[in-house]
C-alpha atoms as a PDB file:
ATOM      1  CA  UNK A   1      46.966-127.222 134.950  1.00  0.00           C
ATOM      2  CA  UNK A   2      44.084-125.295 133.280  1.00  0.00           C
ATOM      3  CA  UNK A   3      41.818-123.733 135.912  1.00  0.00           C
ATOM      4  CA  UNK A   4      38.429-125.681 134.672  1.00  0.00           C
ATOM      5  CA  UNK A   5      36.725-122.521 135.931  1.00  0.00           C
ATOM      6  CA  UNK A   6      37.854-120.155 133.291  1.00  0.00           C
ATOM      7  CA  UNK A   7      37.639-122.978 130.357  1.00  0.00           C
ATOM      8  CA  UNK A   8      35.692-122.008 127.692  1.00  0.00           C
ATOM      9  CA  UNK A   9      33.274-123.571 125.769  1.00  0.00           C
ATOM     10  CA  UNK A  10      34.355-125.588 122.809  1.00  0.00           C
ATOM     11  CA  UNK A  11      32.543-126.928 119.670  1.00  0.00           C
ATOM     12  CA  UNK A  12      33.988-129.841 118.715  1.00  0.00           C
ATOM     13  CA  UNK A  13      32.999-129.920 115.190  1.00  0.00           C
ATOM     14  CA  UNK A  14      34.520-126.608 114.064  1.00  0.00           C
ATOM     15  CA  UNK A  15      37.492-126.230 116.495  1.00  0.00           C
ATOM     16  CA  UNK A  16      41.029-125.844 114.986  1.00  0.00           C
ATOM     17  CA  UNK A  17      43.599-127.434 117.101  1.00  0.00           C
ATOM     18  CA  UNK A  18      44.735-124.931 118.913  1.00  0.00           C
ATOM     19  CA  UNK A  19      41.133-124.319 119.998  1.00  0.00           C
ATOM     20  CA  UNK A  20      40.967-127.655 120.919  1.00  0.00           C
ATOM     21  CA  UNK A  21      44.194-126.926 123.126  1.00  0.00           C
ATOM     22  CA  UNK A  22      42.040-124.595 125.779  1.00  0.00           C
ATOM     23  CA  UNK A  23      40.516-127.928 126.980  1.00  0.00           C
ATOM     24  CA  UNK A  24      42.519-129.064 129.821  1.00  0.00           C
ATOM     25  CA  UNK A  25      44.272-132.231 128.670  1.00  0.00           C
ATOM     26  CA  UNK A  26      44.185-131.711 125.138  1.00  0.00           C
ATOM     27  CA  UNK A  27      47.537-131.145 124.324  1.00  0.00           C
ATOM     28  CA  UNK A  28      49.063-130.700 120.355  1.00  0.00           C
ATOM     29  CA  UNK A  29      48.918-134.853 119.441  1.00  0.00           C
ATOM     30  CA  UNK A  30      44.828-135.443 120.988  1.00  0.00           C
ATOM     31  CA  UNK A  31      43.771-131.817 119.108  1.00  0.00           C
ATOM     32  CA  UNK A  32      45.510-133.230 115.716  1.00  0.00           C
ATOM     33  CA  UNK A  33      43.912-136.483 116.537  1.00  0.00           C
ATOM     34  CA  UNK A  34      40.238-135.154 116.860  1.00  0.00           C
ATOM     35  CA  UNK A  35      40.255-133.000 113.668  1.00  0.00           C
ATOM     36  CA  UNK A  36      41.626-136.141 111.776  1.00  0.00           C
ATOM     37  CA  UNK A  37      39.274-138.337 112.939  1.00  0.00           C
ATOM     38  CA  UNK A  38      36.345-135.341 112.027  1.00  0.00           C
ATOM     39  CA  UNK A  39      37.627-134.963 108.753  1.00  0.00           C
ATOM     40  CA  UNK A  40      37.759-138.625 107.843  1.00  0.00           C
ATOM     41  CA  UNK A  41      34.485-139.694 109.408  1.00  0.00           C
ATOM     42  CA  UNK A  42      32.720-136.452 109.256  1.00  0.00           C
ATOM     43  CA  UNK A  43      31.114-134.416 112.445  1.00  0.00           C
ATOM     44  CA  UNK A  44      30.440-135.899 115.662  1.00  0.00           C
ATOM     45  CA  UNK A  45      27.075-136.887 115.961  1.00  0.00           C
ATOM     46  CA  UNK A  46      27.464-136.799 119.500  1.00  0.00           C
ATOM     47  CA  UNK A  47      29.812-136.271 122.019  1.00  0.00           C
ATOM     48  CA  UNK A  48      30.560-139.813 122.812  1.00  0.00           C
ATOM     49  CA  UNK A  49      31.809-139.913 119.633  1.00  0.00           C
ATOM     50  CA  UNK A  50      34.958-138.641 120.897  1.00  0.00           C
ATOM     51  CA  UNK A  51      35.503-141.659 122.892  1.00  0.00           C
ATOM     52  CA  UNK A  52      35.746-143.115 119.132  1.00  0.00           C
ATOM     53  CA  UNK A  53      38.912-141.336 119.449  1.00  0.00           C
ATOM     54  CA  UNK A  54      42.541-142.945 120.314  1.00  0.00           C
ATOM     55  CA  UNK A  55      43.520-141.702 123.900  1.00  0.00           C
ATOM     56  CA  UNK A  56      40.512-139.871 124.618  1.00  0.00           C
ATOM     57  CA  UNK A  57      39.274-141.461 128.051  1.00  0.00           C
ATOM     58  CA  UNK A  58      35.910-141.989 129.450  1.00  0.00           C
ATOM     59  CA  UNK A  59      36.507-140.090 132.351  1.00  0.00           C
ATOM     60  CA  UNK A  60      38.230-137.355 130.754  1.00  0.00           C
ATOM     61  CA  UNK A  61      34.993-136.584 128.717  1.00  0.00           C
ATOM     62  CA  UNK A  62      32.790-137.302 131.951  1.00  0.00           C
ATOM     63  CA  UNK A  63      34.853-134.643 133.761  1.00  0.00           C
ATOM     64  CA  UNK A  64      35.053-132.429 130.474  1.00  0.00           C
ATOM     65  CA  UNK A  65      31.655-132.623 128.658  1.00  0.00           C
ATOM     66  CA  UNK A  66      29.847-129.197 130.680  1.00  0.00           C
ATOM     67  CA  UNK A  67      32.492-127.514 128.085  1.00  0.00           C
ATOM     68  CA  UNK A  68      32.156-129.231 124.567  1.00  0.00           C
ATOM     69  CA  UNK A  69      28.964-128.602 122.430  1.00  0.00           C
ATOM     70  CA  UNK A  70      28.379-129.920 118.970  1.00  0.00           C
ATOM     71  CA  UNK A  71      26.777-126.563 117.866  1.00  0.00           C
ATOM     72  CA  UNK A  72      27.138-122.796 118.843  1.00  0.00           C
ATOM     73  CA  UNK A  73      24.870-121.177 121.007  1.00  0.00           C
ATOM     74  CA  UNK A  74      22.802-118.920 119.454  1.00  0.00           C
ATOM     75  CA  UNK A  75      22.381-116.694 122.446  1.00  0.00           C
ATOM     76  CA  UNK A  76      25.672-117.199 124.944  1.00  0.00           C
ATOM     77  CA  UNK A  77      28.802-118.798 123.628  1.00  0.00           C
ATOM     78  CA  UNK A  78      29.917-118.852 126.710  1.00  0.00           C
ATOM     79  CA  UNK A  79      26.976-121.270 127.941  1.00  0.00           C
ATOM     80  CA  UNK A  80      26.727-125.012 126.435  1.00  0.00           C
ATOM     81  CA  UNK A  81      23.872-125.410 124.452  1.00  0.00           C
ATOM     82  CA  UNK A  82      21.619-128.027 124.383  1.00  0.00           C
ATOM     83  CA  UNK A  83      24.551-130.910 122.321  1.00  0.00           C
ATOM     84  CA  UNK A  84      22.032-132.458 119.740  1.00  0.00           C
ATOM     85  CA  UNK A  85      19.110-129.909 119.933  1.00  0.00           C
ATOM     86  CA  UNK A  86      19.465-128.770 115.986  1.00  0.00           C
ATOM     87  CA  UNK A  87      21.850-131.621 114.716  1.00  0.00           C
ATOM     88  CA  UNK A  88      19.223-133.638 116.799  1.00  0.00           C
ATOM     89  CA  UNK A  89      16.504-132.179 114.526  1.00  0.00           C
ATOM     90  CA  UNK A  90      17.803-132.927 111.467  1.00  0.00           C
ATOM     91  CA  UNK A  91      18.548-136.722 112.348  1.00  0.00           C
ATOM     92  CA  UNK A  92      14.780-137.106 113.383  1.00  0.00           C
ATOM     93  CA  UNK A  93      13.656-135.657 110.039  1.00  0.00           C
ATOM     94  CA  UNK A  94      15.972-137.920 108.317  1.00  0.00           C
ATOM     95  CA  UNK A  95      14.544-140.837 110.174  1.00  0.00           C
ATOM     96  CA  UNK A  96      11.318-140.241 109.075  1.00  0.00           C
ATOM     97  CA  UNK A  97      12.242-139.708 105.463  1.00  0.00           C
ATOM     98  CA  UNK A  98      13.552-143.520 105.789  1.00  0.00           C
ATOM     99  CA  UNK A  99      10.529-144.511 106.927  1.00  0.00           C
ATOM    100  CA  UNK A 100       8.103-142.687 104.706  1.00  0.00           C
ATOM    101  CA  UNK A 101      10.888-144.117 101.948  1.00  0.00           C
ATOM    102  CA  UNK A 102      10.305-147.595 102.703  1.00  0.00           C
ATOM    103  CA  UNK A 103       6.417-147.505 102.682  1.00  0.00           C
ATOM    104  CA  UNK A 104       6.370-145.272  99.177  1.00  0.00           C
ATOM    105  CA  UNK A 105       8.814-148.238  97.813  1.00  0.00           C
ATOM    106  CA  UNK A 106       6.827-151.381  99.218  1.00  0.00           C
ATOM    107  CA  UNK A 107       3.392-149.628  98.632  1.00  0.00           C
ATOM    108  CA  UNK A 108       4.927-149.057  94.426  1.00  0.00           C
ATOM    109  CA  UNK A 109       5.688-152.778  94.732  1.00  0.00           C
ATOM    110  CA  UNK A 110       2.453-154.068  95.679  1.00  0.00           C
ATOM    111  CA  UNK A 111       4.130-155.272  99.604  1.00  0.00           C
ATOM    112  CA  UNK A 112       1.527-155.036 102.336  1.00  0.00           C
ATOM    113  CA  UNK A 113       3.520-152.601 104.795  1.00  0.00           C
ATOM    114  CA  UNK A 114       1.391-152.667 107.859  1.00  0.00           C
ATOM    115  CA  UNK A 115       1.903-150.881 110.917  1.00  0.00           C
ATOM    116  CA  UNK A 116       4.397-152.381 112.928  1.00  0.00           C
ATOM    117  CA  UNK A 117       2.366-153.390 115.756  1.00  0.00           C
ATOM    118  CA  UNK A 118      -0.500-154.838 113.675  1.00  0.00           C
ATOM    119  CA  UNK A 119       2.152-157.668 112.186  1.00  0.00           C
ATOM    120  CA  UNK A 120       1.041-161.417 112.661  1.00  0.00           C
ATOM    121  CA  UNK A 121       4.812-161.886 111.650  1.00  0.00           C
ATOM    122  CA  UNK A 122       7.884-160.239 113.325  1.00  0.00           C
ATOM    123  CA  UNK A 123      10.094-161.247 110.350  1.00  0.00           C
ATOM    124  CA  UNK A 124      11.320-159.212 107.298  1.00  0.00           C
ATOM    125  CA  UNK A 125      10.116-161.294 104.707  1.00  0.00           C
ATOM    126  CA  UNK A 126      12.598-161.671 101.613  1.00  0.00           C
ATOM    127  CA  UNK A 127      10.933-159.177  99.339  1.00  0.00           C
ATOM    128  CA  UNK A 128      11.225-156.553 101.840  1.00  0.00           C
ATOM    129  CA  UNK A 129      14.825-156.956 102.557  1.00  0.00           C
ATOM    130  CA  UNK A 130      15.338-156.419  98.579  1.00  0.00           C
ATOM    131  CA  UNK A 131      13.808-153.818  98.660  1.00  0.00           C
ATOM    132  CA  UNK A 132      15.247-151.942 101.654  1.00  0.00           C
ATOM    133  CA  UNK A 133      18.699-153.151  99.741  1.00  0.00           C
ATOM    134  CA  UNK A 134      16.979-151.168  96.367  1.00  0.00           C
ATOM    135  CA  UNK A 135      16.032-148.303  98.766  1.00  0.00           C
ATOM    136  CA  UNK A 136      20.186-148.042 100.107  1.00  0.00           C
ATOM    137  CA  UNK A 137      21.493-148.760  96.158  1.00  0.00           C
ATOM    138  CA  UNK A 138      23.150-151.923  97.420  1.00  0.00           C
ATOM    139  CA  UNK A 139      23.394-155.405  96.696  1.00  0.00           C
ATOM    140  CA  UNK A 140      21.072-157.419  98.575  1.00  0.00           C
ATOM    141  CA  UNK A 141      23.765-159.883  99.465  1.00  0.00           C
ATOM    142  CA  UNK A 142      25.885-156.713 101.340  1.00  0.00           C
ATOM    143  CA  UNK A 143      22.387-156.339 103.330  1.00  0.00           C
ATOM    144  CA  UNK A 144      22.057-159.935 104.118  1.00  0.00           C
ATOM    145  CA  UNK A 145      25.696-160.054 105.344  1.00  0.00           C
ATOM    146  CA  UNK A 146      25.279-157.666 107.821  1.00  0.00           C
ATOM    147  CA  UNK A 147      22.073-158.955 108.843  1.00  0.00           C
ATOM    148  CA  UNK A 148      24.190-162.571 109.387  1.00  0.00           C
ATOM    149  CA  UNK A 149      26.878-161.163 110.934  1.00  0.00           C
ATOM    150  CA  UNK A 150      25.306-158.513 113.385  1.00  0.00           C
ATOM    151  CA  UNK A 151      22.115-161.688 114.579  1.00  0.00           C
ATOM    152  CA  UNK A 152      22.688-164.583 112.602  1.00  0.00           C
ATOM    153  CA  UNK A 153      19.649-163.841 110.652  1.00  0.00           C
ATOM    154  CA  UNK A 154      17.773-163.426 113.048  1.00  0.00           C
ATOM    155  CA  UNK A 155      16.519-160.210 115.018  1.00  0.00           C
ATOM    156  CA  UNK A 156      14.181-162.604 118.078  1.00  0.00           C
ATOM    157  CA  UNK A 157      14.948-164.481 120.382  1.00  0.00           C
ATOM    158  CA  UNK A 158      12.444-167.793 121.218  1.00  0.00           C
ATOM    159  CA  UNK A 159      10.980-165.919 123.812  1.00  0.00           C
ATOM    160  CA  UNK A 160       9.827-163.365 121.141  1.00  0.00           C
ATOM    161  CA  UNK A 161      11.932-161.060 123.156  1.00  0.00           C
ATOM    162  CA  UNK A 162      14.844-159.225 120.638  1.00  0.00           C
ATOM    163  CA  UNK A 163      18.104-160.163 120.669  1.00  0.00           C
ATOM    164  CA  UNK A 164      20.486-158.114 122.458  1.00  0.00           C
ATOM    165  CA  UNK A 165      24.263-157.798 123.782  1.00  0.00           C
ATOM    166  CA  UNK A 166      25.226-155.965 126.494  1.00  0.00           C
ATOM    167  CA  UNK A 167      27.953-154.323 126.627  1.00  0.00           C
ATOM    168  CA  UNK A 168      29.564-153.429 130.133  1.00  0.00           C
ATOM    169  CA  UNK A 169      32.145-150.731 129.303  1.00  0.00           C
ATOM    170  CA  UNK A 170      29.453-149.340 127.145  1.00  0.00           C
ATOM    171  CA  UNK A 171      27.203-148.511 130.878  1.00  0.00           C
ATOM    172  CA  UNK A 172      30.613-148.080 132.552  1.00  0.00           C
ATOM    173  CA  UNK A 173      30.921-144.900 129.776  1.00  0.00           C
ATOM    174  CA  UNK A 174      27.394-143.690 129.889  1.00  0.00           C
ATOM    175  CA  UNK A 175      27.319-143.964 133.939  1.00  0.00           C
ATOM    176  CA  UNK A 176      30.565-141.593 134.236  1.00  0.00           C
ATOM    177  CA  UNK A 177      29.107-139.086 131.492  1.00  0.00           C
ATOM    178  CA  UNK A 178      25.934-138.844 133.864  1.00  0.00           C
ATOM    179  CA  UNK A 179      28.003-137.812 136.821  1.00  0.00           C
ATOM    180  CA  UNK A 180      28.130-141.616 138.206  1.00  0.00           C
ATOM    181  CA  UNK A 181      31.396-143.735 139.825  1.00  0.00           C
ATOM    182  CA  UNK A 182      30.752-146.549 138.426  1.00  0.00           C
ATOM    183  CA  UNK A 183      33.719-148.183 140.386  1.00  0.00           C
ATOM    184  CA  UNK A 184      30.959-147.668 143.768  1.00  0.00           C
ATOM    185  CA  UNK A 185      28.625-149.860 142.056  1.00  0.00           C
ATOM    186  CA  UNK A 186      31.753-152.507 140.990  1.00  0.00           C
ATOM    187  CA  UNK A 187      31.546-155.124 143.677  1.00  0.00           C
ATOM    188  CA  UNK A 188      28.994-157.828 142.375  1.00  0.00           C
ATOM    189  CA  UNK A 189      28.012-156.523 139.506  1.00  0.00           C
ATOM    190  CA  UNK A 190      31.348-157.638 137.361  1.00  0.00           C
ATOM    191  CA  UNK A 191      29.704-158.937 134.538  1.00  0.00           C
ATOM    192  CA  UNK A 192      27.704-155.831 133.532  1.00  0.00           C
ATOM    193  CA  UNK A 193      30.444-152.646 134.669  1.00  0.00           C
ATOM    194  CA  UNK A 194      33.462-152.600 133.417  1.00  0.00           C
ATOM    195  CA  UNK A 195      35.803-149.729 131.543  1.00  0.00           C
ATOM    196  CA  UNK A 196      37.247-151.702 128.794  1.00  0.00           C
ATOM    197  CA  UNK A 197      35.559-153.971 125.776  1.00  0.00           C
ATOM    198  CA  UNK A 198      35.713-157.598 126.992  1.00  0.00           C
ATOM    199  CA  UNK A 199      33.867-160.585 125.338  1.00  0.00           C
ATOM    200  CA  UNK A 200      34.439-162.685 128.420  1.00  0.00           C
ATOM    201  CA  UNK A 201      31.054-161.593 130.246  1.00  0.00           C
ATOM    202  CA  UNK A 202      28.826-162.160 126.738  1.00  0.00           C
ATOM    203  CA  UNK A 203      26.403-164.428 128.085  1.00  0.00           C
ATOM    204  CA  UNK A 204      24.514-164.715 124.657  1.00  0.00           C
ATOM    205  CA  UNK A 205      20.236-165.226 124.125  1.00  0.00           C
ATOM    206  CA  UNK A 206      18.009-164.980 126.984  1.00  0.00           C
ATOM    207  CA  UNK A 207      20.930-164.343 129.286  1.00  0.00           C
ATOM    208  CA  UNK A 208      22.188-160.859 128.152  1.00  0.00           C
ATOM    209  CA  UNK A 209      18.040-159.697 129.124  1.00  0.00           C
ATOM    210  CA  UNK A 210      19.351-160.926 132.554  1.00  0.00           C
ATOM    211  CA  UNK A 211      22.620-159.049 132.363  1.00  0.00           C
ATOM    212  CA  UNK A 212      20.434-155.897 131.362  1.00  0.00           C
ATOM    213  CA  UNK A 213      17.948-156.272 134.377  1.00  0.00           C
ATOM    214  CA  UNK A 214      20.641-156.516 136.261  1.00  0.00           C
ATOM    215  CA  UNK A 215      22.039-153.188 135.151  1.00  0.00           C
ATOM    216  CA  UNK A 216      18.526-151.265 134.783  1.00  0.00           C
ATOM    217  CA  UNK A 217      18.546-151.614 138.717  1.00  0.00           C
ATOM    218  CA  UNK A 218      21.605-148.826 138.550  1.00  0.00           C
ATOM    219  CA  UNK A 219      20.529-146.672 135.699  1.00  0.00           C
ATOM    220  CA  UNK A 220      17.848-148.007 133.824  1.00  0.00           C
ATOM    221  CA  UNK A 221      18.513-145.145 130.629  1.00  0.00           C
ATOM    222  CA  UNK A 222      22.166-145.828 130.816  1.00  0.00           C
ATOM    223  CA  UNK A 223      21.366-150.070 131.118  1.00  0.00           C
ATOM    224  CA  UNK A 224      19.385-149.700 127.992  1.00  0.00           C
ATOM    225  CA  UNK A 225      21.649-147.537 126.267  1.00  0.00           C
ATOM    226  CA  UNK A 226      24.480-150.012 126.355  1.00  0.00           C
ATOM    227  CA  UNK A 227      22.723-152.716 125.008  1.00  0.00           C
ATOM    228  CA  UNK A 228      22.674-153.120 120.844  1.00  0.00           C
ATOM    229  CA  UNK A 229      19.213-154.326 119.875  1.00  0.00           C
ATOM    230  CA  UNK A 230      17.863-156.633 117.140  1.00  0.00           C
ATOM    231  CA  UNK A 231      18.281-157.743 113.430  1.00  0.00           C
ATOM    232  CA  UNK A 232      21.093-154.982 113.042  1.00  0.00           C
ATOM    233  CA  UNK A 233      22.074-154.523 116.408  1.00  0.00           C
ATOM    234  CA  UNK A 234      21.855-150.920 116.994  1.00  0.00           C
ATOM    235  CA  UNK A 235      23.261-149.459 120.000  1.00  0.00           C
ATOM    236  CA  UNK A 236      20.383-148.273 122.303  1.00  0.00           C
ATOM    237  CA  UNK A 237      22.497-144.672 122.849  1.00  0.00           C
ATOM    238  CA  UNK A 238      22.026-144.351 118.460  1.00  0.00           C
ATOM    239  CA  UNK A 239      18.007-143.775 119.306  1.00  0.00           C
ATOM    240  CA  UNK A 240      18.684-140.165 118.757  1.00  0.00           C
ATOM    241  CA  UNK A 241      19.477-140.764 115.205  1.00  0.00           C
ATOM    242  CA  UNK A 242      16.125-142.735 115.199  1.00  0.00           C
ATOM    243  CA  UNK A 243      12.611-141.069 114.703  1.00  0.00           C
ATOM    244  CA  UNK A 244      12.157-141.858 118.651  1.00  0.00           C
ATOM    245  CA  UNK A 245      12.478-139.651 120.806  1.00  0.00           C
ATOM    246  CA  UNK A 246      13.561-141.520 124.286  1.00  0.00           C
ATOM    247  CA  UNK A 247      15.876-144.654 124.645  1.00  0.00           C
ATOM    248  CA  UNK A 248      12.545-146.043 126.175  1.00  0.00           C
ATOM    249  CA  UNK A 249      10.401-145.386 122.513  1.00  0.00           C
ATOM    250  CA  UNK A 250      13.049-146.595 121.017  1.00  0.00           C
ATOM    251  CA  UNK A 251      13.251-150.226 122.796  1.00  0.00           C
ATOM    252  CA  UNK A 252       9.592-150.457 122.586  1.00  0.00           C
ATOM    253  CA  UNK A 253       9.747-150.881 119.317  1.00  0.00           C
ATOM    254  CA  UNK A 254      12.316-153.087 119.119  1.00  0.00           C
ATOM    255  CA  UNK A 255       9.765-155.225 120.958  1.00  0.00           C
ATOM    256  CA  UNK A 256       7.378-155.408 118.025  1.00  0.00           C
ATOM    257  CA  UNK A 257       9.274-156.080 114.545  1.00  0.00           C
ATOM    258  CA  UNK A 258      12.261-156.515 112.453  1.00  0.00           C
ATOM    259  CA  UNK A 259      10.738-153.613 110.239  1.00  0.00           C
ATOM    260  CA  UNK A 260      11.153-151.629 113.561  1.00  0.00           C
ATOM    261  CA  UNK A 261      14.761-152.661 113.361  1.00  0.00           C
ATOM    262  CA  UNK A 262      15.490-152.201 109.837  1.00  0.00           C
ATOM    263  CA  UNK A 263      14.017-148.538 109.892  1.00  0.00           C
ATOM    264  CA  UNK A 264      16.441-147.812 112.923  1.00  0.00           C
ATOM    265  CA  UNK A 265      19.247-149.359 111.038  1.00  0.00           C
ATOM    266  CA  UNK A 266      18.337-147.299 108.059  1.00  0.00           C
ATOM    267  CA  UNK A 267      18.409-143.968 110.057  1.00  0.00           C
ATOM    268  CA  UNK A 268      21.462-145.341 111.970  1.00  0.00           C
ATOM    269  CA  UNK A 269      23.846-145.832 108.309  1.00  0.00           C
ATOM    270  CA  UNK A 270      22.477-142.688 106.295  1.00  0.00           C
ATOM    271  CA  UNK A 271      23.175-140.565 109.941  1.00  0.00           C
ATOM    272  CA  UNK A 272      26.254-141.278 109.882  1.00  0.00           C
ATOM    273  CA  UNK A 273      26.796-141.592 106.079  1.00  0.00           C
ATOM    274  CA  UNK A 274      28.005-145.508 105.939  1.00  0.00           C
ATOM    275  CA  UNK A 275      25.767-146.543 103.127  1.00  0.00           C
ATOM    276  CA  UNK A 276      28.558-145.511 100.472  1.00  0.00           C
ATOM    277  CA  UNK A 277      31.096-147.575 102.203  1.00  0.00           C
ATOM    278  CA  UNK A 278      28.208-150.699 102.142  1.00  0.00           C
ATOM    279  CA  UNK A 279      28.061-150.065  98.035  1.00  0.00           C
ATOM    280  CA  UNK A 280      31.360-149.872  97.508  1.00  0.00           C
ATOM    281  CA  UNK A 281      31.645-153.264  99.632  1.00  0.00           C
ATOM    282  CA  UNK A 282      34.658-151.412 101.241  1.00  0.00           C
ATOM    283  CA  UNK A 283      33.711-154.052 104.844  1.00  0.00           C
ATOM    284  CA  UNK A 284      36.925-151.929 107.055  1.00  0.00           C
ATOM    285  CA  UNK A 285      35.342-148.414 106.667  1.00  0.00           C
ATOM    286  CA  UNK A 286      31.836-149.921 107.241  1.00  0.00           C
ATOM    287  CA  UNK A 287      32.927-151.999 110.277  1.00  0.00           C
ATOM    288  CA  UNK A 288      34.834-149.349 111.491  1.00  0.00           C
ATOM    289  CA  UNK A 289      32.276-146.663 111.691  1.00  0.00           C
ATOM    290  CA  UNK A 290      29.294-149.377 112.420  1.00  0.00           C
ATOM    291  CA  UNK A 291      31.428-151.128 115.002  1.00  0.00           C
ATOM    292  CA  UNK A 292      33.941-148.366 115.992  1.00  0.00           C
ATOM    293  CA  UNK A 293      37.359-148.450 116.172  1.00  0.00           C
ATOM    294  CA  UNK A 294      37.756-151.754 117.776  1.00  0.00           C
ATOM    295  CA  UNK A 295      36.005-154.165 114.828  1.00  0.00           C
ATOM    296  CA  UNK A 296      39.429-155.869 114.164  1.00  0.00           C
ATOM    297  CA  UNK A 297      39.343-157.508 117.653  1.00  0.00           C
ATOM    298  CA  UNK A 298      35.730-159.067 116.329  1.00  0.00           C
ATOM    299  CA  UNK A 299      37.218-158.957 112.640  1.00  0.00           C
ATOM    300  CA  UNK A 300      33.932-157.825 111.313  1.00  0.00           C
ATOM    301  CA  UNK A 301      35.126-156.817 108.361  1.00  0.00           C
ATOM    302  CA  UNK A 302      36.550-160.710 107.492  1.00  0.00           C
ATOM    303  CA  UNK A 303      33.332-162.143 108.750  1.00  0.00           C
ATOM    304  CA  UNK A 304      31.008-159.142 106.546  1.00  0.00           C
ATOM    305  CA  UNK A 305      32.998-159.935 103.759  1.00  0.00           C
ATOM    306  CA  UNK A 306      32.820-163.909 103.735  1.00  0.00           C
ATOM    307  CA  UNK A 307      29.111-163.644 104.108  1.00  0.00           C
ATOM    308  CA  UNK A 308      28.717-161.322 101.062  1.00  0.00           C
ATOM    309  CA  UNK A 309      30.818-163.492  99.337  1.00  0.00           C
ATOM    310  CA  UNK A 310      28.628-166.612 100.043  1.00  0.00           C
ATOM    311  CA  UNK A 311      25.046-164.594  99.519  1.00  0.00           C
ATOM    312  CA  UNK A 312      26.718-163.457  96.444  1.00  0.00           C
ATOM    313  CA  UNK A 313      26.752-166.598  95.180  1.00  0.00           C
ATOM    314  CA  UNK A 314      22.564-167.240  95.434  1.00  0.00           C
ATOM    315  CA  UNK A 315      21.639-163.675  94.191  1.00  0.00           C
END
């Protein structure tokens, strides 16, 4: 065993595999696995992407991250820098180009953008989501599909609170990277900690806020993390490739419009450089990186396709 003492640090987006081999349970078959995966999906946006991985655990990374960076330090290779300070940057500046996008194209078009927070209506209206399909060079019917598959068409609950899903192995992940047992905090709280994807403790509407109040008592940034939010269901941990700042900014405005949403989906598929996937209508590569690696057990990519298929038909 590698004496974690003398590791060095490792940037996981330029590492061969031998490089990859200093880590201490990275042997020749995980190294060849993580520069596959990073040449067929493209850099890691962030280091839980490596859980995105086949047999890369959760508490490996938790035990691991101090010595994987996404970008050399400047100053110190020897010292991790700060994992999504510059790739970080450029993600924020893309989010705001979506967003300055979408006004420029619904101001041209003669659609009343107002700010979020100043909208009598939540909704997207139907002219919006055409254009925001114009704005991504797809078919309007690929955007509706995911909108019907990731909310059923709808990004509010009754309550006027969004719609969420919690997902348990999601906070079970996020708690160990933060230095956490999660198995401590096991005992009653089954429902909301757990280390593998289940659908058995979905509670669905109003109930999943209750599953995430339940977790915020833990690890409120971790609780809201887990959680995907609204019309397109972003994961909570994706705010960084959102023009927010915090998780907290970014639930906020979850709060107060489906435009909020569709800008964060926006940010979310040109970040990670899915909207070529959505033209081509190619629904496994989309699923796959919008849903990760386990969007055959939900079979996404059935369920996108038949709703294209019937949207198709009206457009």
């Amino acid at each position: 065993m590698k004496n974690k003492n003398k590791q060095k640090i490792v940037n996981i987006n330029k590492a061969d595999e031998k490089n990859l081999q200093s880590l201490e349970g990275i042997g020749p078959v995980l190294s060849k696995r993580i520069v596959n995966y990073r040449k067929k999906e493209g850099a890691f946006i962030s280091i839980f992407d490596l859980l995105k991985v086949p047999g890369i655990s959760s508490k490996w990374l938790a035990t691991h991250k101090e010595f994987l960076v996404l970008l050399d330090s400047p100053k110190n290779k020897e010292k991790p820098t700060s994992p999504l300070k510059k790739l970080g940057r450029k993600l924020k500046d893309l989010a705001l180009e979506v967003t300055e996008e979408l006004r420029d194209l619904f101001d041209e078009n003669m659609v009343d953008v107002l700010p979020s927070e100043k909208r009598k209506n939540k909704r997207l209206q139907p002219r919006e989501i055409t254009l925001a399909a114009q704005s991504l060079g797809v078919e309007v019917a690929c955007l509706k599909a995911v909108i019907e598959v990731e909310s059923s068409g709808s990004g509010f609950l009754p309550s006027g609170r969004p719609k969420i899903l919690f997902e348990g192995h999601v906070f079970w992940n996020h708690l160990l990277a933060k230095g956490m047992k999660p198995k401590k905090w096991r005992r009653g709280n089954e429902d909301i900690l757990y280390p593998n994807w289940t659908r058995k403790h979905y509670k669905g509407g109003e109930r999943e806020h209750k599953r995430l109040e339940k977790a915020k008592k833990i690890h409120e940034e971790a609780a809201l993390s887990a959680c995907s939010w609204g019309l397109f269901q972003v994961m909570g941990f994706n705010f960084r490739m959102t023009e927010y700042k915090t998780i907290q900014t970014f639930v906020e405005a979850q709060y107060i419009s489906e435009f909020e949403h569709l800008k964060a989906f926006m940010a979310y598929i040109k970040g990670r450089k899915l909207e070529g996937h959505l033209k081509r209508k190619d629904w496994a590569k989309f699923a796959a990186g919008y849903n990760g690696r386990d969007y055959r057990k939900n079979k996404y990519d059935d369920r996108l396709e038949a709703a294209y298929r019937r949207f198709s038909r009206f457009s």
